[in-house]
C-alpha atoms as a PDB file:
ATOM      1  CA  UNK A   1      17.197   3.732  -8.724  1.00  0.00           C
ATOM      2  CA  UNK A   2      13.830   4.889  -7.136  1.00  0.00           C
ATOM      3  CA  UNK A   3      12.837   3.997  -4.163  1.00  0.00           C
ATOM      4  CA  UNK A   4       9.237   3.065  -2.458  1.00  0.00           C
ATOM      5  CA  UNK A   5       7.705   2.657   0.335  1.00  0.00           C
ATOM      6  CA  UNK A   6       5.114  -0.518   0.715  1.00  0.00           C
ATOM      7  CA  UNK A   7       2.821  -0.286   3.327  1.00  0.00           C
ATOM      8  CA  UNK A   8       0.488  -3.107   5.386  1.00  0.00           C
ATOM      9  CA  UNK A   9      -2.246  -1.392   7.539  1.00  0.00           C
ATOM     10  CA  UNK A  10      -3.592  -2.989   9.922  1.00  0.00           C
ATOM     11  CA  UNK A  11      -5.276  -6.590   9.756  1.00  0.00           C
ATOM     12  CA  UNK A  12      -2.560  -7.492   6.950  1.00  0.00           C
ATOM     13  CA  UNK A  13      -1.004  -9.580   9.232  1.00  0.00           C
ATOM     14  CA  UNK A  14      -3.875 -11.830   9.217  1.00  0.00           C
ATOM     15  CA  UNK A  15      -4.020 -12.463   5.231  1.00  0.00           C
ATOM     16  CA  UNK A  16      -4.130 -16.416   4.228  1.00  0.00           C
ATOM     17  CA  UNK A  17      -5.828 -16.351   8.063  1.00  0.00           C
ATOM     18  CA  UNK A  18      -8.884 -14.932   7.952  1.00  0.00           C
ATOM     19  CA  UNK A  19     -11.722 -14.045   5.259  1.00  0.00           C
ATOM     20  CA  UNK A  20     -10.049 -16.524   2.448  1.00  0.00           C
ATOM     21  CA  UNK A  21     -13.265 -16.278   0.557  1.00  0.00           C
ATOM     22  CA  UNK A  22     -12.587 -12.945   0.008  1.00  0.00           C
ATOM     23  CA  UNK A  23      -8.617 -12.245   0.324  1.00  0.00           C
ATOM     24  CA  UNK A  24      -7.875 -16.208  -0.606  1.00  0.00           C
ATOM     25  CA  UNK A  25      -5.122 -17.752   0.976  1.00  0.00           C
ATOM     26  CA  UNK A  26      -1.937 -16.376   0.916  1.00  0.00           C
ATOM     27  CA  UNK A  27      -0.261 -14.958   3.947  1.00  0.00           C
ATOM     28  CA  UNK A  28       1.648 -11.167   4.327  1.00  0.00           C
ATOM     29  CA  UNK A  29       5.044 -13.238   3.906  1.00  0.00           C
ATOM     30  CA  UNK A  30       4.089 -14.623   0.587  1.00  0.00           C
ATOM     31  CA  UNK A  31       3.198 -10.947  -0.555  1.00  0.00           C
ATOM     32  CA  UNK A  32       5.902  -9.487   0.286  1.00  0.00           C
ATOM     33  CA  UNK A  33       7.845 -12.252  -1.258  1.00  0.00           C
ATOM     34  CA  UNK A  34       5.973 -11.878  -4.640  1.00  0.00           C
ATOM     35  CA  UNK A  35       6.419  -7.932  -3.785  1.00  0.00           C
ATOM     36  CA  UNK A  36      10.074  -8.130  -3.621  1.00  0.00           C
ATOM     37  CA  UNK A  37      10.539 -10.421  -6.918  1.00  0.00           C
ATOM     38  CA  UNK A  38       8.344  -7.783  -8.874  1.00  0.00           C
ATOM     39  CA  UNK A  39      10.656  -4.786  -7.527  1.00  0.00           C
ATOM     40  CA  UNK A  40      13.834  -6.229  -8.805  1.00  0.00           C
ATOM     41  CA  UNK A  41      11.875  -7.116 -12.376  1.00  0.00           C
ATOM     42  CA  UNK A  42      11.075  -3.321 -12.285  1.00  0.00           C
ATOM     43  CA  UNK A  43      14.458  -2.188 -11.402  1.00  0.00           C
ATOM     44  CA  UNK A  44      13.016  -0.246  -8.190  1.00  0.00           C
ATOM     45  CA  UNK A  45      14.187  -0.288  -4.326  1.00  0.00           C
ATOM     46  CA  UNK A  46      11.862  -0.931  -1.945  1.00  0.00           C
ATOM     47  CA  UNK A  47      11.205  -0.879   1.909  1.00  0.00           C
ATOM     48  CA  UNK A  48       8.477  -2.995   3.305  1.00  0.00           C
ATOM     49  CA  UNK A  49       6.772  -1.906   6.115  1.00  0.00           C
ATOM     50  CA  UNK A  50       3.847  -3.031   8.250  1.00  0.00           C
ATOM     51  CA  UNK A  51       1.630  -1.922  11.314  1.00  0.00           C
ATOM     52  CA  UNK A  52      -1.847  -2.304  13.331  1.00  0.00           C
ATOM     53  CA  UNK A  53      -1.119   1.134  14.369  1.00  0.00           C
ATOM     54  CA  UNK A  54      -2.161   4.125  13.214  1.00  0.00           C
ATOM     55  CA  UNK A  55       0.713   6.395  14.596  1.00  0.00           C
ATOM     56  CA  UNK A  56       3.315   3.981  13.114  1.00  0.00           C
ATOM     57  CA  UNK A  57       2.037   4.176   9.582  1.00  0.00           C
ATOM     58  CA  UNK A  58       1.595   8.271   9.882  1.00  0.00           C
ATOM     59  CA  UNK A  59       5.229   8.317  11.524  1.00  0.00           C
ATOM     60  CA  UNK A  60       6.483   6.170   8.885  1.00  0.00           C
ATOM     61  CA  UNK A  61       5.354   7.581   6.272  1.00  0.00           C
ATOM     62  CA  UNK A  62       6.741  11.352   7.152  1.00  0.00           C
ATOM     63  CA  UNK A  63      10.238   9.800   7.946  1.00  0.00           C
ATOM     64  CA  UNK A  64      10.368   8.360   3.971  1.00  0.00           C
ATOM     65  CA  UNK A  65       9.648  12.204   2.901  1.00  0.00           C
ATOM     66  CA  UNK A  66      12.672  13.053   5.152  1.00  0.00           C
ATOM     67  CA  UNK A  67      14.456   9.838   3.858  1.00  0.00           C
ATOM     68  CA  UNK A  68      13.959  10.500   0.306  1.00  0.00           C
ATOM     69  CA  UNK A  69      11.819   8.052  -1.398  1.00  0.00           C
ATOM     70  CA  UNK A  70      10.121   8.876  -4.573  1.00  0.00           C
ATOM     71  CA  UNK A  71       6.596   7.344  -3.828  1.00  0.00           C
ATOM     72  CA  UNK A  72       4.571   4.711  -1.635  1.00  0.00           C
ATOM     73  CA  UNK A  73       2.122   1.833  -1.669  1.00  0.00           C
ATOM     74  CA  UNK A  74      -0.694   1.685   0.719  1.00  0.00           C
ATOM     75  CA  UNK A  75      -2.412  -1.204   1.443  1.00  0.00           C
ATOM     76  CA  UNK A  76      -5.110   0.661   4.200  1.00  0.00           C
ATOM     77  CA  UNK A  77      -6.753  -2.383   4.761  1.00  0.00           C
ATOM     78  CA  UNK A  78      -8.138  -1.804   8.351  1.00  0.00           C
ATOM     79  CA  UNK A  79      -7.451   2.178   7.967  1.00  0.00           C
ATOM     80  CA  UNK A  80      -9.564   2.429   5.024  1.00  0.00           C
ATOM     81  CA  UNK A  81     -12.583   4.656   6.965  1.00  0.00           C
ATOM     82  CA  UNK A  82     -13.040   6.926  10.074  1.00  0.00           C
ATOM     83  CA  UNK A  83      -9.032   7.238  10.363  1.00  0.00           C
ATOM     84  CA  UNK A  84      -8.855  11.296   9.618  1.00  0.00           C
ATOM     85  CA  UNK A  85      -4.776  12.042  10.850  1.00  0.00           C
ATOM     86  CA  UNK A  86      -3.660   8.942   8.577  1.00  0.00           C
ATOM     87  CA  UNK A  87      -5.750  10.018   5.693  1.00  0.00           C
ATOM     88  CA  UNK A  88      -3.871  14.024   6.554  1.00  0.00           C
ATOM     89  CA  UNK A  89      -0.873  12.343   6.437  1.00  0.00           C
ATOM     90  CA  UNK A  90      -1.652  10.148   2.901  1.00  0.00           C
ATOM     91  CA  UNK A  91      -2.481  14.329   1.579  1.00  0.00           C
ATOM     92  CA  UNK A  92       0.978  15.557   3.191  1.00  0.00           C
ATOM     93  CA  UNK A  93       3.952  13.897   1.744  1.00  0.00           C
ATOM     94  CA  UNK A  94       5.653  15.091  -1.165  1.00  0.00           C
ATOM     95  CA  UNK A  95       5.514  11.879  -2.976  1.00  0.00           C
ATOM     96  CA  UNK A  96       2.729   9.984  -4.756  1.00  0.00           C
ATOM     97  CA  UNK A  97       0.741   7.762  -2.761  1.00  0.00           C
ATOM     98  CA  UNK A  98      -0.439   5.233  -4.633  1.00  0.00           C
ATOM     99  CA  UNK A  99      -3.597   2.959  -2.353  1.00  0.00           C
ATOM    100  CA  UNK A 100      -3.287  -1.001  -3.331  1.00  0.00           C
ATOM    101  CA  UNK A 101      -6.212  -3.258  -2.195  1.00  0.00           C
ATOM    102  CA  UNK A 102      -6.140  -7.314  -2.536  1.00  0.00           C
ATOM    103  CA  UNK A 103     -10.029  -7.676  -3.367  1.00  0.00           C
ATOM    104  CA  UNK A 104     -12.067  -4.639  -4.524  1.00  0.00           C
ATOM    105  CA  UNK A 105     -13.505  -2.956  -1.193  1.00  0.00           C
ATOM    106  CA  UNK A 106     -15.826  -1.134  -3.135  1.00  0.00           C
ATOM    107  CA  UNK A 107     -18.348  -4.378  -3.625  1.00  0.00           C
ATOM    108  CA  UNK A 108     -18.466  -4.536   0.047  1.00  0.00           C
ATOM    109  CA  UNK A 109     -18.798  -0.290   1.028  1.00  0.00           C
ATOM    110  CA  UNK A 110     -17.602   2.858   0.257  1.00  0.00           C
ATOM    111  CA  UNK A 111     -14.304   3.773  -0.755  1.00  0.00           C
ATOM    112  CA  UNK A 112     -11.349   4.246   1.727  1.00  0.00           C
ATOM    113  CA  UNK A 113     -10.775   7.868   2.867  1.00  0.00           C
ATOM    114  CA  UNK A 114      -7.155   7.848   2.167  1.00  0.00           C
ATOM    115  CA  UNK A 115      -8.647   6.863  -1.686  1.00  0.00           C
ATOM    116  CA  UNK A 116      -9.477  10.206  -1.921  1.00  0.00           C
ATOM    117  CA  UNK A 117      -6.121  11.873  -1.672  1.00  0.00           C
ATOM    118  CA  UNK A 118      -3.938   9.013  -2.968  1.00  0.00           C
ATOM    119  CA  UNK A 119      -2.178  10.079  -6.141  1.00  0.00           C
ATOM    120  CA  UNK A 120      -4.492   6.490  -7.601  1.00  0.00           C
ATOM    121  CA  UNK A 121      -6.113   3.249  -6.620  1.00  0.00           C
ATOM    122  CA  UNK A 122      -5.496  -0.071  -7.795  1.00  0.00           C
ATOM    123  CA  UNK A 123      -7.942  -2.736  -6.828  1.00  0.00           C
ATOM    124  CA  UNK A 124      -9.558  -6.653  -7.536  1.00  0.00           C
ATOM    125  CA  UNK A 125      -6.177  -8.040  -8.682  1.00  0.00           C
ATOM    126  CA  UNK A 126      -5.108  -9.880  -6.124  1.00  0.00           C
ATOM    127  CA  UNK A 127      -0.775  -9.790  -5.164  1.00  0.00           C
ATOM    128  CA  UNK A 128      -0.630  -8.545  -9.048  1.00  0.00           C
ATOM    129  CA  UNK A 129      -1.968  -5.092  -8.002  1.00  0.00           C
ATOM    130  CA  UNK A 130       0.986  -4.225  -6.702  1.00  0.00           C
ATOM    131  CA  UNK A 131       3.142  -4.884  -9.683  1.00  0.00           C
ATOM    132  CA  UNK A 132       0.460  -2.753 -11.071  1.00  0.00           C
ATOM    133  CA  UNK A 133       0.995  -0.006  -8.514  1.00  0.00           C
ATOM    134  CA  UNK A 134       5.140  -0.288  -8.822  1.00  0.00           C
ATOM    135  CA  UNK A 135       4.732  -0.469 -12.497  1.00  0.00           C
ATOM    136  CA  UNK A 136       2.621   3.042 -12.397  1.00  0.00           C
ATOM    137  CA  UNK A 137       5.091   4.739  -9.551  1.00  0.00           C
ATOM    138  CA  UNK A 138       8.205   4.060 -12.005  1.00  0.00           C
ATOM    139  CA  UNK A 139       6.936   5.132 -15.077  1.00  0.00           C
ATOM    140  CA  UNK A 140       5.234   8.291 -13.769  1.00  0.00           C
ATOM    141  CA  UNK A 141       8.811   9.327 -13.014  1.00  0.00           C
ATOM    142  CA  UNK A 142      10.034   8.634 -16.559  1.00  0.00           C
END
């Protein structure tokens, strides 16, 4: 069974908080609840992991290439610009990185640096993107 990494960056801890008019209303919980139903529809193993910190999400994300998982989602949120050693890290693993965003951050500025070396983007559908996102990871392996 393949396994992924899902990743909150920072600010995700404030979903269903903060900004509803443009994230709505559901809280981090209720993702990763919805998260965890749509990995066992898909047949996949996944880790859930979230962090304000930059240096948690880089180490994090080199201990799953030593760990073995087959891919990642990143949710940047807060890390999407001006955050050069997490976007390095994003380019370094040896697994796709697939970047996940709630609402579509390019209506509000320019597209996340870690965008740019993210195996693909999926963006504007809400909780479903990451279905999306898993969906994508598992069959790129088949």
């Amino acid at each position: 069974m393949p396994k992924y990494l899902i990743i909150h960056g920072a600010g995700m801890n404030m979903r269903g908080k903060v900004q509803t008019e443009i994230f709505g209303t559901m809280t981090l919980p209720e993702y990763d609840q919805h998260i965890r139903a749509y990995a066992q529809e898909l047949g996949v193993d996944i880790e859930i992991f979230a962090s304000n910190t930059e240096g948690a999400v880089i180490d994090r994300l080199y201990a799953a290439v030593d760990q073995g998982f087959d891919g990642a989602l990143f949710n940047p949120a807060g890390f999407s610009r001006g955050y050069p050693a997490l976007t390095a890290a994003v380019s370094q693993v040896s697994f796709p990185v697939i970047e996940v965003h709630i609402s579509n951050p390019v209506r509000r500025g320019p597209v996340s640096d870690t965008a740019q070396v993210s195996q693909g983007i999926v963006a504007g559908f809400g909780v479903v993107g990451y279905y999306v996102a898993l969906r994508g990871l598992r069959d790129m392996r088949r």
